[in-house]
C-alpha atoms as a PDB file:
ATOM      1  CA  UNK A   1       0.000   0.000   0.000  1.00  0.00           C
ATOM      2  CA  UNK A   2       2.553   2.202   1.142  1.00  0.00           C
ATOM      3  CA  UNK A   3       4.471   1.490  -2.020  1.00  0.00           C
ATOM      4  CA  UNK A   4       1.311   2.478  -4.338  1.00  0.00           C
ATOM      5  CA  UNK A   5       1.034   5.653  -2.964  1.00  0.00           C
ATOM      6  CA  UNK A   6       4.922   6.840  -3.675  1.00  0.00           C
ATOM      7  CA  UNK A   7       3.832   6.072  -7.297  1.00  0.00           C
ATOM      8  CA  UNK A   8       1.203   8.731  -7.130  1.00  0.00           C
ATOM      9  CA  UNK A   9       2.327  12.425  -8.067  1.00  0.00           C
ATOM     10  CA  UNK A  10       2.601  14.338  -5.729  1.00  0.00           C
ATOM     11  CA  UNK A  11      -1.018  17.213  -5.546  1.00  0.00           C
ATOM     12  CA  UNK A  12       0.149  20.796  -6.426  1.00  0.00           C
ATOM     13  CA  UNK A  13       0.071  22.829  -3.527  1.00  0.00           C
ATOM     14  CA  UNK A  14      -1.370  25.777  -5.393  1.00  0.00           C
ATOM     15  CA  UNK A  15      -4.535  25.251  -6.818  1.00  0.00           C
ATOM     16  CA  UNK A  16      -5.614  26.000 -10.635  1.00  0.00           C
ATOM     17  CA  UNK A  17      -5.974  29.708 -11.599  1.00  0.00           C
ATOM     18  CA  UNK A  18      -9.594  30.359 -11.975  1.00  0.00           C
ATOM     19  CA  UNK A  19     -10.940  33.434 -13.006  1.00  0.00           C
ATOM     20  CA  UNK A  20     -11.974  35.906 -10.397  1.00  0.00           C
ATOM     21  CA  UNK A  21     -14.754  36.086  -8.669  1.00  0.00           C
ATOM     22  CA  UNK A  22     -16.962  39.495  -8.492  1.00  0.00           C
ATOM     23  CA  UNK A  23     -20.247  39.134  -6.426  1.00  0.00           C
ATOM     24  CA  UNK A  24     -21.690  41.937  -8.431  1.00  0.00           C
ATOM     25  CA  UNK A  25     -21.394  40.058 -11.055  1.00  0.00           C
ATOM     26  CA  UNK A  26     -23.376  36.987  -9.675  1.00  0.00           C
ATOM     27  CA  UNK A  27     -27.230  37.220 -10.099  1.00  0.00           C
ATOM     28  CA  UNK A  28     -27.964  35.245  -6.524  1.00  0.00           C
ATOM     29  CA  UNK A  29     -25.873  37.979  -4.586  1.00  0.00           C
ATOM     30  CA  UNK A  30     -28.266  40.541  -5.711  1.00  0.00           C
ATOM     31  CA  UNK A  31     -31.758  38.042  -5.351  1.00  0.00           C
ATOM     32  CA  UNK A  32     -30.328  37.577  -1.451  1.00  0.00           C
ATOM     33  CA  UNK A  33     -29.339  40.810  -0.960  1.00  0.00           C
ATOM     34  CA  UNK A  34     -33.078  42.254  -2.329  1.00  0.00           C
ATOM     35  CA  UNK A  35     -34.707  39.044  -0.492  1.00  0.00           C
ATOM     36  CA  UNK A  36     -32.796  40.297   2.611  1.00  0.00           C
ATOM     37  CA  UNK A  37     -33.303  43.521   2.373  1.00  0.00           C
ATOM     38  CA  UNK A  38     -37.238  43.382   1.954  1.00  0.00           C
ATOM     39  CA  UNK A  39     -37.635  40.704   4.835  1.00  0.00           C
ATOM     40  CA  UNK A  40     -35.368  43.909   6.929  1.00  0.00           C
ATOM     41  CA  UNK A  41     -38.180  46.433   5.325  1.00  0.00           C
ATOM     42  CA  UNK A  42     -41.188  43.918   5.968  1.00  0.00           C
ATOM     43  CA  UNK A  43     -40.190  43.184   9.514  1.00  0.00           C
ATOM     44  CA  UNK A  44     -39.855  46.967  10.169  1.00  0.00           C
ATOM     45  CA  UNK A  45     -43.214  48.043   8.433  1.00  0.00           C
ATOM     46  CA  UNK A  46     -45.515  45.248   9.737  1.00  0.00           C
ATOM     47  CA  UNK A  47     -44.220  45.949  13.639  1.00  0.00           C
ATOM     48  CA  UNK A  48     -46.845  48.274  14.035  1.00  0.00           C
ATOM     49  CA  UNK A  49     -49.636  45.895  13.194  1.00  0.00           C
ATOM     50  CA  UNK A  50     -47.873  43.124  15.230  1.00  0.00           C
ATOM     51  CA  UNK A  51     -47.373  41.107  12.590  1.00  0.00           C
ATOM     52  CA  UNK A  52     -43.965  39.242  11.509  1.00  0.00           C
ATOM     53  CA  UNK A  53     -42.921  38.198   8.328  1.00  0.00           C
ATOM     54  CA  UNK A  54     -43.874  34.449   8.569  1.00  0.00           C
ATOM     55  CA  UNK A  55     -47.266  35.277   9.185  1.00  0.00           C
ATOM     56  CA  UNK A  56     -47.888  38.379   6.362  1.00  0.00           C
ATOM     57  CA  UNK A  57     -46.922  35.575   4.478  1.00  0.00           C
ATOM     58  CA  UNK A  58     -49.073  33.035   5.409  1.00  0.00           C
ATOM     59  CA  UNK A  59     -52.025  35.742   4.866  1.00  0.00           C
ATOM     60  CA  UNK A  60     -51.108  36.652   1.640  1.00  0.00           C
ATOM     61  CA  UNK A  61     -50.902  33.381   0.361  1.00  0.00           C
ATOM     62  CA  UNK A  62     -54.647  33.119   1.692  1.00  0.00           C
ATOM     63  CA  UNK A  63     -55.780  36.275  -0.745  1.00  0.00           C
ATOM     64  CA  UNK A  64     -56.118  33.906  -3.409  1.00  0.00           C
ATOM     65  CA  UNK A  65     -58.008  31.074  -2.291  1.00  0.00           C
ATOM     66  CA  UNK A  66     -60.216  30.729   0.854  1.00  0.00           C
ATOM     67  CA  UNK A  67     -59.157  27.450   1.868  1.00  0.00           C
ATOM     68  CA  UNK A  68     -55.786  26.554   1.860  1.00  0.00           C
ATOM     69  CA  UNK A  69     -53.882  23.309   3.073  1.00  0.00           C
ATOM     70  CA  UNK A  70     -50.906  23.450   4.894  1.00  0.00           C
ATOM     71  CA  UNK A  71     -48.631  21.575   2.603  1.00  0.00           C
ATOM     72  CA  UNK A  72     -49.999  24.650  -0.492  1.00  0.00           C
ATOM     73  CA  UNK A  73     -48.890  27.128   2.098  1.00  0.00           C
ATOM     74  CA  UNK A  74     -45.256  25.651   2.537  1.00  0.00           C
ATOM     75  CA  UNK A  75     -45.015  25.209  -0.950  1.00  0.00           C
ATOM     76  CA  UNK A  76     -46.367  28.525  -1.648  1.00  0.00           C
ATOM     77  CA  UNK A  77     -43.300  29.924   0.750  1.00  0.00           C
ATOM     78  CA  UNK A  78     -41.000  28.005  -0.121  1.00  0.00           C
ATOM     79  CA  UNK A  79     -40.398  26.875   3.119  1.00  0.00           C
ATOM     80  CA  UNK A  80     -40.644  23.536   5.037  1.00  0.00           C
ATOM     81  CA  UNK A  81     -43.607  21.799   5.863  1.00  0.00           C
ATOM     82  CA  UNK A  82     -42.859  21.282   9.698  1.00  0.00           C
ATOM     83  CA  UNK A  83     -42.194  25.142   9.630  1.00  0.00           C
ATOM     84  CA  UNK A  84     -45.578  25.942   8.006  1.00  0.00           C
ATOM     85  CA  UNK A  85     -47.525  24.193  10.267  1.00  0.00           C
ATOM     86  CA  UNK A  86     -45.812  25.900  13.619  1.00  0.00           C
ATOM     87  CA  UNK A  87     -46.508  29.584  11.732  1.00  0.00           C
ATOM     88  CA  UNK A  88     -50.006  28.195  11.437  1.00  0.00           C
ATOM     89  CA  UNK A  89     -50.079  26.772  14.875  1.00  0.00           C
ATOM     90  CA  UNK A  90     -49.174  30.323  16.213  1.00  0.00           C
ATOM     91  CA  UNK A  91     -51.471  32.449  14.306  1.00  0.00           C
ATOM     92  CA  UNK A  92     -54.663  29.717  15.394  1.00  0.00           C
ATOM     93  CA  UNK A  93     -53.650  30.679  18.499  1.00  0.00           C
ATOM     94  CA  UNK A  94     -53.854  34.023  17.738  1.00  0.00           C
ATOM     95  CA  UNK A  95     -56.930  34.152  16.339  1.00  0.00           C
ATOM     96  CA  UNK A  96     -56.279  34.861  12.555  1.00  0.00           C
ATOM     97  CA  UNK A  97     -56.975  31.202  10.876  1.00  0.00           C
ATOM     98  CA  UNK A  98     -58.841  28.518  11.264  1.00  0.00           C
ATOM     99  CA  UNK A  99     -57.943  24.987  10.362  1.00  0.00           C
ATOM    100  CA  UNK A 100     -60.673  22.411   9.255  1.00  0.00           C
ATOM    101  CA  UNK A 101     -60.368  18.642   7.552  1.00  0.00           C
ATOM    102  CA  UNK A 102     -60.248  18.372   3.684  1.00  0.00           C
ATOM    103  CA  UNK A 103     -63.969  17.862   2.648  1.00  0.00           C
ATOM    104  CA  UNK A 104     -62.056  16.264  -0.135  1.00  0.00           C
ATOM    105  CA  UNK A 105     -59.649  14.341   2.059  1.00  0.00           C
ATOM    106  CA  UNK A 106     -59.356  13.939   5.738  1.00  0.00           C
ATOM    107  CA  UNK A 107     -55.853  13.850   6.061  1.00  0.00           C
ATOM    108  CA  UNK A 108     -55.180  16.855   4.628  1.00  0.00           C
ATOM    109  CA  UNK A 109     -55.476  20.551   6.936  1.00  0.00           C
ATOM    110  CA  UNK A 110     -56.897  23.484   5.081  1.00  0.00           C
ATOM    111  CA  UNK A 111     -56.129  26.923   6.402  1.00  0.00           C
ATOM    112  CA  UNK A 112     -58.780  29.765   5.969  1.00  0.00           C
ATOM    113  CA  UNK A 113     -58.764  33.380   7.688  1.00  0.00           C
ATOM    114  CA  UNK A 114     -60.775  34.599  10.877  1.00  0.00           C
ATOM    115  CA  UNK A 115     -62.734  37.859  10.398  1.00  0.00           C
ATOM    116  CA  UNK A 116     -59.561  39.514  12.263  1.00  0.00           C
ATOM    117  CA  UNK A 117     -57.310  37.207  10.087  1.00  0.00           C
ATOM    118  CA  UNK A 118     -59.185  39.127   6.982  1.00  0.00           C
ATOM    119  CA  UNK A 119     -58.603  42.657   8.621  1.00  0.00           C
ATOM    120  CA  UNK A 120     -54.804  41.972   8.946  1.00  0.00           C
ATOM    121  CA  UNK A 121     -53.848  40.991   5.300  1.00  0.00           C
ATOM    122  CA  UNK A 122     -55.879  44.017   3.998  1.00  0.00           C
ATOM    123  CA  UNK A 123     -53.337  46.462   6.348  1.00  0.00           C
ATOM    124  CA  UNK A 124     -50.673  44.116   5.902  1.00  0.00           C
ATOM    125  CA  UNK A 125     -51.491  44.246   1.752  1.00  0.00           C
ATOM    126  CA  UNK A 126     -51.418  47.821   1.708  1.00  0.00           C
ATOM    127  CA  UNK A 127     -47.907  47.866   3.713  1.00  0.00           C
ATOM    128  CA  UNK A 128     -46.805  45.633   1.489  1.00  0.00           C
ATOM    129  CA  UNK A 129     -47.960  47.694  -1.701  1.00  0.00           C
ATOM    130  CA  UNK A 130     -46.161  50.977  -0.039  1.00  0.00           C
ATOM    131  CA  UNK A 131     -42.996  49.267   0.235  1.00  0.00           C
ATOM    132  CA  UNK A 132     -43.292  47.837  -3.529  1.00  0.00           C
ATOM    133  CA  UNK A 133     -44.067  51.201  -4.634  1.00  0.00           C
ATOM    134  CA  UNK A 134     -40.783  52.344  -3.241  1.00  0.00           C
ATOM    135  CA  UNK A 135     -38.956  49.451  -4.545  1.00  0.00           C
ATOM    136  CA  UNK A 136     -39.826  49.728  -7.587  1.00  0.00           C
ATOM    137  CA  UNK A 137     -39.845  53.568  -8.221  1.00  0.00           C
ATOM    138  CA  UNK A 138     -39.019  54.506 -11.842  1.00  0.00           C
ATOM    139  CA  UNK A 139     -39.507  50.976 -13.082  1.00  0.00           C
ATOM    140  CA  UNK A 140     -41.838  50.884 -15.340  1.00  0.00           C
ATOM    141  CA  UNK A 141     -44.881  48.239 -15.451  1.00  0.00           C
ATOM    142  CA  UNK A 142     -42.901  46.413 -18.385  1.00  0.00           C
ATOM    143  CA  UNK A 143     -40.039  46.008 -16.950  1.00  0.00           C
ATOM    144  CA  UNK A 144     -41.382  44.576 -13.744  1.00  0.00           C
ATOM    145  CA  UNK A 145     -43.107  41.744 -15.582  1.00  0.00           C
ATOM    146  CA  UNK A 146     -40.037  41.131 -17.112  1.00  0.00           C
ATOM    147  CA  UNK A 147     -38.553  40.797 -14.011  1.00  0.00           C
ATOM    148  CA  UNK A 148     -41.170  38.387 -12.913  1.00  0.00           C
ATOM    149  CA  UNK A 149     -41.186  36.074 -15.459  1.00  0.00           C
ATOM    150  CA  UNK A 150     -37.240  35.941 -15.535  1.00  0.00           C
ATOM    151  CA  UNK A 151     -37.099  35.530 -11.687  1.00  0.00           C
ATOM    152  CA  UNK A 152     -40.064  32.507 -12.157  1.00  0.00           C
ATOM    153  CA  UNK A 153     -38.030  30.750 -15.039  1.00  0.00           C
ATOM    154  CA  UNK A 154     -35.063  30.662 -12.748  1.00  0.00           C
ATOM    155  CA  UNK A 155     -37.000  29.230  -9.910  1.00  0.00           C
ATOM    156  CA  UNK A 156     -38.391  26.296 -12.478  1.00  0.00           C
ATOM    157  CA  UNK A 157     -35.383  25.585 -13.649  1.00  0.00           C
ATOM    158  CA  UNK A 158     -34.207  25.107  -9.689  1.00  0.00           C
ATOM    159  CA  UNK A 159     -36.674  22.865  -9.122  1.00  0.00           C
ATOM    160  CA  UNK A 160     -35.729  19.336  -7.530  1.00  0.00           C
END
């Protein structure tokens, strides 16, 4: 054994030249430095409803549909399922959802808003339409859909 590896070359200590590396450059820098930057803006401009981020968006996935299951939600935030059903969890407790059985199958927990729960996503949508208004100030309608649809082809193409 000890003879096989003496007939190995020896690893260059250096490694190979690659070229350099600007952050700027890399599209992910800016989509978590704007993802981080809006949660920081969020956080700030929902305080004075007491709502966190987790939760606005938990409602706003509920502006869509009435009845939502859990596993939609998680999906819908790209986040994990466990985690979706403790945000969910917390705001039952606080009196902004509801959960019920599937009419269409048991097994599955659909989430739907409390009259409060319906009074906090319409303040919470209107925070959240101030802050895209200053986001995207001097971008025109065009280019924002352009944005979109880029931003949702490179999710796709993440997909497992």
């Amino acid at each position: 054994m000890i003879r096989e590896l003496r007939n190995v070359p020896a690893m260059s200590k250096t490694p190979p030249a690659e070229p350099p590396f600007q952050r700027a450059e890399w599209p992910f820098y800016w989509i978590a430095r704007v993802t981080g930057r809006y949660f920081q803006r969020m956080e700030t401009a929902l305080e004075p409803i007491g709502l966190d981020v987790p939760s606005y968006r938990v409602l706003m996935t509920l502006y869509e549909d009435r009845h939502v299951s859990v596993s939609a939600i998680a999906d819908a935030c790209v986040i994990k399922l466990s985690t979706a059903t403790r945000i969910v969890q917390r705001m039952t407790a606080e009196g902004l959802v509801v959960v019920r059985p599937s009419p269409r199958d048991g097994r599955v927990t659909e989430v739907s808003l409390t009259t409060k729960g319906e009074g906090l996503r319409h303040q919470a949508k209107a925070i959240a339409e101030a802050v895209l208004a200053q986001a995207f100030d001097g971008v025109s309608e065009t280019e924002r859909h352009k944005l979109n649809r880029l931003l949702a082809g490179v999710f796709e193409r993440l997909r497992d």
